[in-house]
Protein backbone atom coordinates (compact mmCIF):
# COMPACT_ATOMS: atom_id res chain seq x y z
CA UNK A 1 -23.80 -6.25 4.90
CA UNK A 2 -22.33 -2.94 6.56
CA UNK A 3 -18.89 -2.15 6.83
CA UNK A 4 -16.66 -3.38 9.70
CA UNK A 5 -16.01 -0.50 11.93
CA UNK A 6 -12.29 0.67 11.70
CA UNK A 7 -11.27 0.36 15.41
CA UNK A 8 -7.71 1.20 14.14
CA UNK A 9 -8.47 4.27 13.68
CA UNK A 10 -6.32 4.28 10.59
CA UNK A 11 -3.03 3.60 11.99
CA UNK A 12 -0.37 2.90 10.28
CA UNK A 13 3.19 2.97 12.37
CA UNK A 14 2.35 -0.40 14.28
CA UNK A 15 4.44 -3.31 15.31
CA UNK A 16 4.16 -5.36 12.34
CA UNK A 17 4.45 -2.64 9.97
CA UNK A 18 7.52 -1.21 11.44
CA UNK A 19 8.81 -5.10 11.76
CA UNK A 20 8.04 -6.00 7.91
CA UNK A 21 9.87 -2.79 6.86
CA UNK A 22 12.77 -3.64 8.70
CA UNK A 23 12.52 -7.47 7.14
CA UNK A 24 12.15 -5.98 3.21
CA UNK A 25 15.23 -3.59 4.15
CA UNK A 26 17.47 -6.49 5.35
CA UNK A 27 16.21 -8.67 2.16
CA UNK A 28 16.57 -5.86 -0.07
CA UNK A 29 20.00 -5.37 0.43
CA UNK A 30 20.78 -9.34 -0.04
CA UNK A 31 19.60 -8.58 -3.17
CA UNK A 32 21.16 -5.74 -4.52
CA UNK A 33 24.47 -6.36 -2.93
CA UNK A 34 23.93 -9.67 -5.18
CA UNK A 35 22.63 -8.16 -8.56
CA UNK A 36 25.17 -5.09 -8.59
CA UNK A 37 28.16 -7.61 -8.38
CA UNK A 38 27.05 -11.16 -9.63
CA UNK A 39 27.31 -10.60 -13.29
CA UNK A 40 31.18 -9.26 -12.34
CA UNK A 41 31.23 -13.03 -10.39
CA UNK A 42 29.96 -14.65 -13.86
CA UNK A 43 33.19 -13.60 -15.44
CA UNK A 44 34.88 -14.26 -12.76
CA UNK A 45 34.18 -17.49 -13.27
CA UNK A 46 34.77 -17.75 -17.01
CA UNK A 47 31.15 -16.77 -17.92
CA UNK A 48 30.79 -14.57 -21.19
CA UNK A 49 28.32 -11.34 -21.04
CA UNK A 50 25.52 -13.25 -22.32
CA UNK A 51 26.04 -15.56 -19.65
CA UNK A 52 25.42 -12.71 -17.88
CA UNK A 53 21.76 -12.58 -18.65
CA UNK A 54 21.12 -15.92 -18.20
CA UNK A 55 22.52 -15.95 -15.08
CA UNK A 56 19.89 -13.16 -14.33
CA UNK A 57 17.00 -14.32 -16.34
CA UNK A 58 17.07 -17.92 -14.80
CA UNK A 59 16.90 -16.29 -11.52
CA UNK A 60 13.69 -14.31 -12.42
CA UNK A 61 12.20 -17.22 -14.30
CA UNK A 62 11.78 -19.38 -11.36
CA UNK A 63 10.37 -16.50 -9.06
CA UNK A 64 7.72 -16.33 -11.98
CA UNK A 65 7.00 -19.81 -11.73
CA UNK A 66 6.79 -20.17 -8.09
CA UNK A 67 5.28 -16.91 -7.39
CA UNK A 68 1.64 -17.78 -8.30
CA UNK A 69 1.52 -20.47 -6.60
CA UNK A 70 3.26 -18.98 -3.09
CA UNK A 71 0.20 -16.28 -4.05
CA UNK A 72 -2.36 -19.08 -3.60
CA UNK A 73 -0.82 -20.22 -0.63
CA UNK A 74 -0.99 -16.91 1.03
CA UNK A 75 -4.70 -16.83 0.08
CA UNK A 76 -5.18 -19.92 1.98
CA UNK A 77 -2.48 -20.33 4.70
CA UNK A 78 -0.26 -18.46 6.86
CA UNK A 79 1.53 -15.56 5.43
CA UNK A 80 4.16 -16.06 8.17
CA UNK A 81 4.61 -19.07 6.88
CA UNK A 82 5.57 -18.19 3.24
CA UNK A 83 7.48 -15.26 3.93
CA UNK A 84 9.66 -17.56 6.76
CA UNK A 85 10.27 -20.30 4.10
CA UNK A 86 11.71 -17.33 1.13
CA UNK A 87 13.91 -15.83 3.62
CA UNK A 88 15.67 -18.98 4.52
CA UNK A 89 15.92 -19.76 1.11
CA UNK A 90 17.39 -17.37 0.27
CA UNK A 91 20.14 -16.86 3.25
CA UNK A 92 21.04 -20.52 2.63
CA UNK A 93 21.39 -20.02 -1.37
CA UNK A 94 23.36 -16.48 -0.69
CA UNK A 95 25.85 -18.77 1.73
CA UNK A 96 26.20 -21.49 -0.73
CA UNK A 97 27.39 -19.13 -3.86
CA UNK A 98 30.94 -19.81 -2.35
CA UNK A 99 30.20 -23.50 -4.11
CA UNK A 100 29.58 -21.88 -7.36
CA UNK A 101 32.81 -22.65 -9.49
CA UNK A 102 30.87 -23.22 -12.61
CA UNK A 103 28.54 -21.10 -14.68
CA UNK A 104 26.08 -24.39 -14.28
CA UNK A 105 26.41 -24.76 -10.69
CA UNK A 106 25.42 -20.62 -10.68
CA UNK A 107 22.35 -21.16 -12.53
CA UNK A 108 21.06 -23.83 -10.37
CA UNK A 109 21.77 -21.77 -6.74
CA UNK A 110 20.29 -18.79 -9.12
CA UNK A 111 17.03 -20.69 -9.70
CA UNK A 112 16.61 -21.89 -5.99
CA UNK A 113 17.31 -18.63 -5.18
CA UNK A 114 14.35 -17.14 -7.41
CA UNK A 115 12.18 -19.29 -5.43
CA UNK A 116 12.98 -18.11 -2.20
CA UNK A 117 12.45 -14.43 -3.62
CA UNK A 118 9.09 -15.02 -5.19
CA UNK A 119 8.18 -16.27 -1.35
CA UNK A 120 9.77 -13.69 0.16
CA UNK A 121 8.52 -10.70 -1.74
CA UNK A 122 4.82 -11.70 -2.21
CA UNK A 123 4.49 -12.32 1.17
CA UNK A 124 6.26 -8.83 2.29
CA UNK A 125 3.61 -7.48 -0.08
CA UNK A 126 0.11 -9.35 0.99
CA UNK A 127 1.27 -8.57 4.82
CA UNK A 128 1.58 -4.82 4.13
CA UNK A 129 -1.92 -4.72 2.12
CA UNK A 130 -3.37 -6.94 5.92
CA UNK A 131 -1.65 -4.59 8.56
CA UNK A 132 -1.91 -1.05 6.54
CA UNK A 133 -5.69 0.79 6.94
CA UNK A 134 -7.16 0.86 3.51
CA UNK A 135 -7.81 4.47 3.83
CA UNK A 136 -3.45 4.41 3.78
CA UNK A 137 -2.82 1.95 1.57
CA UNK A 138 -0.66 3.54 -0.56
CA UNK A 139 1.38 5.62 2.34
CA UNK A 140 2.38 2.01 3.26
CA UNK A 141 3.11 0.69 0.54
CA UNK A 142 5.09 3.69 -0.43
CA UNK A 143 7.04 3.32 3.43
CA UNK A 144 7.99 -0.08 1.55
CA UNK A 145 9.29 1.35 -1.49
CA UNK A 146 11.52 3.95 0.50
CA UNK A 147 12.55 0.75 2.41
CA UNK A 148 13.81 -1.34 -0.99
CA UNK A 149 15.36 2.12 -2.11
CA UNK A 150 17.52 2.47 1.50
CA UNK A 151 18.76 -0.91 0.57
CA UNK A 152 19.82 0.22 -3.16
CA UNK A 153 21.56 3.10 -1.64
CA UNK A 154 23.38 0.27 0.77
CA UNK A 155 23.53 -3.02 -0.81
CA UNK A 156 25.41 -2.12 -4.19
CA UNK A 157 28.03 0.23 -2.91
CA UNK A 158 28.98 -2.38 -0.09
CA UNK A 159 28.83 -5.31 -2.50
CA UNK A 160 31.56 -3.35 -5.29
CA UNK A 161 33.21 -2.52 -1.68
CA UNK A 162 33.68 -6.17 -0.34
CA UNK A 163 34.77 -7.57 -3.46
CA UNK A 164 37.34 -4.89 -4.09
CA UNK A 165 39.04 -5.19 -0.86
CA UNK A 166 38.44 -8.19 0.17
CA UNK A 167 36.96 -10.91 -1.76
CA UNK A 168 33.80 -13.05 -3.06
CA UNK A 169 33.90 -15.54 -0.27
CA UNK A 170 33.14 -12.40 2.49
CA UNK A 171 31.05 -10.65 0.38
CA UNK A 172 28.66 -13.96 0.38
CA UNK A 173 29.43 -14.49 4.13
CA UNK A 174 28.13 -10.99 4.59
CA UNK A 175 24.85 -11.19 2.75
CA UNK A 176 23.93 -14.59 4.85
CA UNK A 177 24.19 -12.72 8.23
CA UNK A 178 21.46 -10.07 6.67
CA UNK A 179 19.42 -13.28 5.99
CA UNK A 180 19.81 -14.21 9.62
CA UNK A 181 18.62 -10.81 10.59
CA UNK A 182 15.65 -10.51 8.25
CA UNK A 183 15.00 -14.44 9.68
CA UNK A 184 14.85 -12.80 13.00
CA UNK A 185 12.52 -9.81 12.17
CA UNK A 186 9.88 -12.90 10.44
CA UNK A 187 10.15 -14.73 13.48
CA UNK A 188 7.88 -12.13 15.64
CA UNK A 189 5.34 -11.63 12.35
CA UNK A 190 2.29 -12.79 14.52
CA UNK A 191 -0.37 -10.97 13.48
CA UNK A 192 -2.52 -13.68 12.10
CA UNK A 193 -4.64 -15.53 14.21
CA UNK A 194 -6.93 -18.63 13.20
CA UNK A 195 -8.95 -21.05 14.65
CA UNK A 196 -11.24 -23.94 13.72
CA UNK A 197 -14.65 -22.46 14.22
CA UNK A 198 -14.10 -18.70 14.39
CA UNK A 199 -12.21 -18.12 11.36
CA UNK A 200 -9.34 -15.25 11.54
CA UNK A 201 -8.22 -13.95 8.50
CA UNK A 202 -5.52 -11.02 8.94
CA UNK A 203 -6.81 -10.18 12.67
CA UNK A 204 -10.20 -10.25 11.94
CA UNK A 205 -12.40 -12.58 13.06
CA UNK A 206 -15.36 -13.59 10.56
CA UNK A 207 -16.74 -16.04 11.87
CA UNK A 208 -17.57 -15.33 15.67
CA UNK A 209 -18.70 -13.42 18.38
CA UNK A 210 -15.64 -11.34 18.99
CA UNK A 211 -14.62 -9.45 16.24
CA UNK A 212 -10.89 -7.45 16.32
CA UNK A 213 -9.50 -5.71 13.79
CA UNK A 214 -5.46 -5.17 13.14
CA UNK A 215 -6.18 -3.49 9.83
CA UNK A 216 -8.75 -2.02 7.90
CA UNK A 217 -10.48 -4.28 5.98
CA UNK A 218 -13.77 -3.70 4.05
CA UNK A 219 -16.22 -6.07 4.18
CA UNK A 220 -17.23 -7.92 0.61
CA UNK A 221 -20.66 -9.48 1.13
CA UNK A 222 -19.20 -12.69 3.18
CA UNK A 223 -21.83 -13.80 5.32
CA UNK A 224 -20.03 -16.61 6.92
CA UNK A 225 -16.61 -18.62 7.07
CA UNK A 226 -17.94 -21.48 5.03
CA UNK A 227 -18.86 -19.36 2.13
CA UNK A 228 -15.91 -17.49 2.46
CA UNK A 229 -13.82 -20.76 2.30
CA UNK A 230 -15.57 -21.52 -0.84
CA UNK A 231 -15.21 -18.40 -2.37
CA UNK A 232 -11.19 -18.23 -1.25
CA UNK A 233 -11.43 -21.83 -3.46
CA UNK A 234 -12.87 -20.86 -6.29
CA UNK A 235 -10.24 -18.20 -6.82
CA UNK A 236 -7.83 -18.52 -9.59
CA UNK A 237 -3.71 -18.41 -8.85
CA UNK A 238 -3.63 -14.35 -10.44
CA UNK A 239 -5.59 -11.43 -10.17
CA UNK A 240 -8.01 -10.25 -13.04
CA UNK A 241 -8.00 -6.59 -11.52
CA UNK A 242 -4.11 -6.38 -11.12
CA UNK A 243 -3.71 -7.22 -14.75
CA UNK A 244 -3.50 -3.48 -16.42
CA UNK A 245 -0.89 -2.24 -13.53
CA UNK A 246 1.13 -5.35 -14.35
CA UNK A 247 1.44 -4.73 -17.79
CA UNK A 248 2.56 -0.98 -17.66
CA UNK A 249 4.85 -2.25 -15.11
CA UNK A 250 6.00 -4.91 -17.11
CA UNK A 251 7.35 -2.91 -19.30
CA UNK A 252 9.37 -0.67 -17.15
CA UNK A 253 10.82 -3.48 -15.23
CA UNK A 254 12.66 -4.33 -19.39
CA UNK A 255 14.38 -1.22 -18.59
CA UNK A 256 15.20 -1.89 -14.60
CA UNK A 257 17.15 -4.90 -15.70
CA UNK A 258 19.24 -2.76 -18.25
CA UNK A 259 20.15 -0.91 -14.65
CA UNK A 260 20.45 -3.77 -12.09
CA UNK A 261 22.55 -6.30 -14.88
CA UNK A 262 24.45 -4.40 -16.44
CA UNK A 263 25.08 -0.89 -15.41
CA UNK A 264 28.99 -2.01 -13.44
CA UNK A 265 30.31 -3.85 -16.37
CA UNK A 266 29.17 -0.66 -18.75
CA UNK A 267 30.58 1.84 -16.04
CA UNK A 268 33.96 -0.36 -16.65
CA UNK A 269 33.72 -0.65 -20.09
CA UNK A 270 33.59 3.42 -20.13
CA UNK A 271 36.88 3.64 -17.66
CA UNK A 272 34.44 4.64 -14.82
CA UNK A 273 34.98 3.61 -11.72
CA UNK A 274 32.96 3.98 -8.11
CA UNK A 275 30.10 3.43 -10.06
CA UNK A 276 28.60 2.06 -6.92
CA UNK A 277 27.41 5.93 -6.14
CA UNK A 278 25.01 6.14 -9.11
CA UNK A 279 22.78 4.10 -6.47
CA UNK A 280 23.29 5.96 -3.58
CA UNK A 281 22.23 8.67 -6.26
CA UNK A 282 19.29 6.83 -7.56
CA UNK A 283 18.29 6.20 -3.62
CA UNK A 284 18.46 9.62 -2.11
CA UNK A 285 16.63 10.73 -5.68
CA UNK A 286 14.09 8.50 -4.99
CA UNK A 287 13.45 9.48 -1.34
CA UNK A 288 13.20 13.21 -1.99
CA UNK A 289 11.05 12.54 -5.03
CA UNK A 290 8.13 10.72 -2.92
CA UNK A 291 8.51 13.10 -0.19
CA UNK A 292 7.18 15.73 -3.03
CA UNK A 293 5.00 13.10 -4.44
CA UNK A 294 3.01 12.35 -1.37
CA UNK A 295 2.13 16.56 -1.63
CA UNK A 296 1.19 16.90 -4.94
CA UNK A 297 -1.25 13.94 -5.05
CA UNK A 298 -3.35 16.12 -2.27
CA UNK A 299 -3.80 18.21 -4.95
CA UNK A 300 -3.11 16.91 -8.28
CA UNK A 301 -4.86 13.01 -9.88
CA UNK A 302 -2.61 9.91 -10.10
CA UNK A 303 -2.03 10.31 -13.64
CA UNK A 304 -0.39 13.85 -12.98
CA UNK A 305 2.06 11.93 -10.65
CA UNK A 306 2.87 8.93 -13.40
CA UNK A 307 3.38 10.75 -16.57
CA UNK A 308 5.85 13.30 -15.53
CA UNK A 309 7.60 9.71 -13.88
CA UNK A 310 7.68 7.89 -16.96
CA UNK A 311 9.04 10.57 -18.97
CA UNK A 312 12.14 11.16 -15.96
CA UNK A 313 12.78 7.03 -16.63
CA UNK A 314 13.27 7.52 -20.65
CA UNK A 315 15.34 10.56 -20.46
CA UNK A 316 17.59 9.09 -17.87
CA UNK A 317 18.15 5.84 -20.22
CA UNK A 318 18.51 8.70 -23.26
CA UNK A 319 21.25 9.68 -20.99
CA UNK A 320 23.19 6.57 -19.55
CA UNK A 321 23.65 5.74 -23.90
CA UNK A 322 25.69 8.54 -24.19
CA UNK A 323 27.23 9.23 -21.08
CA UNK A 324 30.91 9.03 -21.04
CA UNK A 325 31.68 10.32 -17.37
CA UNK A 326 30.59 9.96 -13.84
CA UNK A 327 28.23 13.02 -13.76
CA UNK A 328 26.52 11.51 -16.79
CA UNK A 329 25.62 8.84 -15.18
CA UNK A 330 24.86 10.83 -11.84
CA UNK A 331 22.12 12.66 -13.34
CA UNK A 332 21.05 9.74 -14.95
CA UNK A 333 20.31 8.50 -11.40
CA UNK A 334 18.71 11.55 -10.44
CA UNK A 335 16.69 11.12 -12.91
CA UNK A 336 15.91 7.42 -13.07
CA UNK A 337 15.21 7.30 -9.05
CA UNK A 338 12.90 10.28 -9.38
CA UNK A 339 10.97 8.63 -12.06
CA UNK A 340 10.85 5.01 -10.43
CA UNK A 341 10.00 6.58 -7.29
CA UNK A 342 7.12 7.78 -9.04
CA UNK A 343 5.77 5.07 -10.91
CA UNK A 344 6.53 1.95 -9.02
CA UNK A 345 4.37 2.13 -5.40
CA UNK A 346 1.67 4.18 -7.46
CA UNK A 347 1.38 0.62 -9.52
CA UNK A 348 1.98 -1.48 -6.56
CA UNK A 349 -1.22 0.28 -4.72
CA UNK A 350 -3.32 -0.23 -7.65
CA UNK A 351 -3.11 -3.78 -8.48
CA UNK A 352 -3.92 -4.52 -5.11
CA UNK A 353 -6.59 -1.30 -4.47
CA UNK A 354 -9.83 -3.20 -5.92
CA UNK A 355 -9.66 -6.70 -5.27
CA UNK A 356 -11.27 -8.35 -2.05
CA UNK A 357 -9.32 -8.89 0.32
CA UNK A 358 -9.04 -13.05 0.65
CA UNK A 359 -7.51 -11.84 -3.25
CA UNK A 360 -4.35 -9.95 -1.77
CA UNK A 361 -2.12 -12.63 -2.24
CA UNK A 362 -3.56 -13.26 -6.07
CA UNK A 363 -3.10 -9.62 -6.57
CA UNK A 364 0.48 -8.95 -5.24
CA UNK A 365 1.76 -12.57 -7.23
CA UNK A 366 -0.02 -11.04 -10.35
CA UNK A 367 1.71 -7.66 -10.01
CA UNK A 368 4.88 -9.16 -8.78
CA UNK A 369 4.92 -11.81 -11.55
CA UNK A 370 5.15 -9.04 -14.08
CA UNK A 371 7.85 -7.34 -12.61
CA UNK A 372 9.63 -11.04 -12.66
CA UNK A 373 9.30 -11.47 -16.29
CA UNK A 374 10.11 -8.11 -17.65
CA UNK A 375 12.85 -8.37 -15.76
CA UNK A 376 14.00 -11.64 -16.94
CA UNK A 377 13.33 -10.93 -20.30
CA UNK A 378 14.97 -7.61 -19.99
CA UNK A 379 18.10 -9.41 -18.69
CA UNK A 380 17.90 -11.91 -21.51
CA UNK A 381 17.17 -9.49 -24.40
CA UNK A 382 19.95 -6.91 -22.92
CA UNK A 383 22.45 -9.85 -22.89
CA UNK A 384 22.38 -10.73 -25.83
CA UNK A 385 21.91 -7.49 -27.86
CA UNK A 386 24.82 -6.14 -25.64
CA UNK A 387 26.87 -9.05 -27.05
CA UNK A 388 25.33 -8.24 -30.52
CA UNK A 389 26.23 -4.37 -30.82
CA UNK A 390 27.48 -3.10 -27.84
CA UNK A 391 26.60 -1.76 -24.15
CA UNK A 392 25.58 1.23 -25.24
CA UNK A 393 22.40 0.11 -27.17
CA UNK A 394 20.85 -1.63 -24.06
CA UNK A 395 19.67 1.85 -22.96
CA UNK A 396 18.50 3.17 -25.95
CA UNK A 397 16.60 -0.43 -25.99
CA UNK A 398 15.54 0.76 -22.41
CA UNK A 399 14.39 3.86 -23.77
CA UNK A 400 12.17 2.62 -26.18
CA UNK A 401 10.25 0.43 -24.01
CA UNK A 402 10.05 3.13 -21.73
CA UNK A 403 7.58 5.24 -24.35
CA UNK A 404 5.88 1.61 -24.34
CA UNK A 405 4.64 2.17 -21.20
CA UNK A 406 3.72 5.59 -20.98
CA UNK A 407 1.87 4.77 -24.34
CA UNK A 408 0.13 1.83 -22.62
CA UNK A 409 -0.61 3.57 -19.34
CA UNK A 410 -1.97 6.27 -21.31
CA UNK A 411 -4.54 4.25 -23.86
CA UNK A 412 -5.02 1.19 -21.03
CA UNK A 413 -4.66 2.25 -17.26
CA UNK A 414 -5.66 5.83 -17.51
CA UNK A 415 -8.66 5.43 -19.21
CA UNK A 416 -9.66 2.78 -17.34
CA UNK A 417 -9.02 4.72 -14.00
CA UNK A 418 -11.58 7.65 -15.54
CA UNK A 419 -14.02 5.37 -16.32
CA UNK A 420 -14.47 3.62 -13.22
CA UNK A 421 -14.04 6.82 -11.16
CA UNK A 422 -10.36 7.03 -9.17
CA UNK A 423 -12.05 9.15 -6.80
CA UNK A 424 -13.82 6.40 -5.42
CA UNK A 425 -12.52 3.34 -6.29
CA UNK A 426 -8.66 3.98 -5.61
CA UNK A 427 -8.77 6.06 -2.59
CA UNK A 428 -6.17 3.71 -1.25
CA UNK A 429 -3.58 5.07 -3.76
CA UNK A 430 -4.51 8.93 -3.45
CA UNK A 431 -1.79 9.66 -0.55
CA UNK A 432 0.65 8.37 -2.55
């Protein structure tokens, strides 16, 4: 069966895609104005620092559990849908923290609020991968990533900010009314369009007589609706082709949660304060560095671009275990956003750069799932050997599981990418 004929002519600033940045931004910050300055709530509260990473593990525990099966339902219903259901989730959960006078009644709003993220998220992801031309793929998905990092430049500094001058029962008001406005944004998501006989998957009609296109979307061999119903079916809740991205990913996200737990309460414990600036830091880093990123990969292979990252990510956790003062930490950020920025939407594009496409949900909830358990491991893990032996070890920990995944990506991903020929086979990801 021939290609469909790409009527979009590869464009990539359209409606939708400039609506579902603007819906990740506003959810984005919910979130980091949360992780920056929960675990400081947690001991507000009379929690202890392992506590801490509980608090934060339970959280990305039940986006693990949910997110496979908001995957499948992506797969085979409306993506609107999912993504409207996580976003008032989670503005209802981010309103109700005010109830939270317990370390108990935390956990439970924290795993409700892990399912609303798992929805959210994975369906921010599978739209992107529907609305994006193939051929740009990874330019859109890296638009996303400089989305997320606008919000880490944002949401942590104005979280430290609202609880410092005025208090917890604001800063929660505050993060509901960006729910609202990401609510809003999901509201006019409306690209999808399906009907009984002539199916529409994603703006394309397989089915009938009339085909129109809102993305680019490559053909795989479907000859009719029915068979492509069957085949949807048949599918399993992950993605077999996502599965070596996830794991190198996996591993980085242990040393994200080192960042995103516990980074304020170690600023404190060094007598450093405004430590909400090591994000702006890590934001702006990251900007610039996929601004330089999206040149060199004209000319250089994707392995050129994630090695040097990986190597930025340990040396800025080498850094943050020694680092007594505010510059330490500063270049630490430089460092860490440059190397995230360089690893992260290079990962995201490849999970989801060789499955079909009635397997984008499958393959975002696989790659998204492994984010969700490093993290909530790392959270876990840091907690308690931060209880153990001190702060300070958490990012030497962070370190080492940083050379875990450059060793993996090396021996796994890489060789895997030269023997089925990235030229080819992950042109979506060579923009990035």
């Amino acid at each position: 069966m021939k290609h469909t004929q790409n009527i979009t002519k590869d464009k990539l600033w359209t409606k939708h895609f400039v609506i579902i940045l603007i819906i990740s931004f506003f959810a984005s910050v919910i979130m980091n104005m949360q992780g920056s300055t929960l675990p400081m709530y947690v001991q507000h509260i009379g929690g202890s620092k392992s506590s801490v990473g509980i608090v934060t593990g339970i959280f990305t525990l039940s986006a693990l559990l949910f997110r496979p099966w908001f995957g499948n339902l992506l797969d085979n219903s409306s993506r609107r849908i999912v993504l409207i259901i996580g976003i008032i989730i989670l503005s209802l959960v981010s309103l109700s923290y005010n109830l939270a006078y317990t370390v108990g009644i935390l956990l439970f709003l924290r795993f409700l609020h892990g399912i609303g993220l798992s929805a959210q998220t994975t369906a921010v992801g599978t739209i992107i991968s529907d609305i994006v031309p193939h051929t740009r793929l990874g330019e859109g998905v890296g638009y996303n990533g400089i989305a997320v990092t606008a919000a880490t430049a944002i949401g942590p500094a104005l979280g430290l900010y609202l609880i410092q001058y005025y208090n917890y029962n604001t800063f929660f008001g505050v993060t509901f009314v960006f729910g609202v406005l990401a609510l809003i944004g999901a509201l006019f998501i409306n690209y999808e369009r399906k009907k009984i006989n002539n199916l529409y998957v994603c703006g394309r009609n397989i089915g009938g007589k009339n085909k129109k296109y809102s993305g680019v979307i490559k053909d795989k061999a479907i000859n009719s609706s029915e068979d492509y119903l069957k085949k949807r079916k048949k599918g399993s809740i992950l993605e077999a082709t996502a599965v070596p991205a996830s794991i190198v990913m996996f591993f980085i996200m242990l040393t994200t949660a080192s960042i995103f737990t516990f980074l304020p309460v170690y600023a404190t414990s060094r007598n450093i304060s405004n430590i909400g600036i090591f994000f702006t830091i890590y934001a702006l880093a990251f900007l610039v560095t996929r601004t330089i990123t999206d040149k060199l990969s004209a000319r250089y292979s994707i392995t050129r671009i994630m090695l040097p990252g990986m190597i930025l990510l340990i040396l800025s956790f080498v850094i943050l275990a020694f680092a007594t003062t505010l510059p330490g930490f500063l270049i630490a950020g430089v460092l860490y956003g440059a190397g995230y920025s360089s690893t992260q939407p290079t990962l995201s594009s490849l999970a989801v750069s060789q499955c079909s496409p009635d397997r984008r949900g499958a393959a975002n909830a696989t790659f998204f799932s492994s984010m969700d358990i490093g993290f909530c491991i790392g959270a876990v893990i840091w907690g308690v050997l931060s209880q153990k032996i001190g702060l300070s070890s958490i990012y030497l920990g962070s370190a080492v599981c940083g050379i875990l995944s450059l060793s993996i990506y090396v021996f796994m991903l890489n060789n895997k990418l030269m023997k089925n020929n990235s030229d080819s086979n992950y042109q979506a990801v060579e923009n990035l």
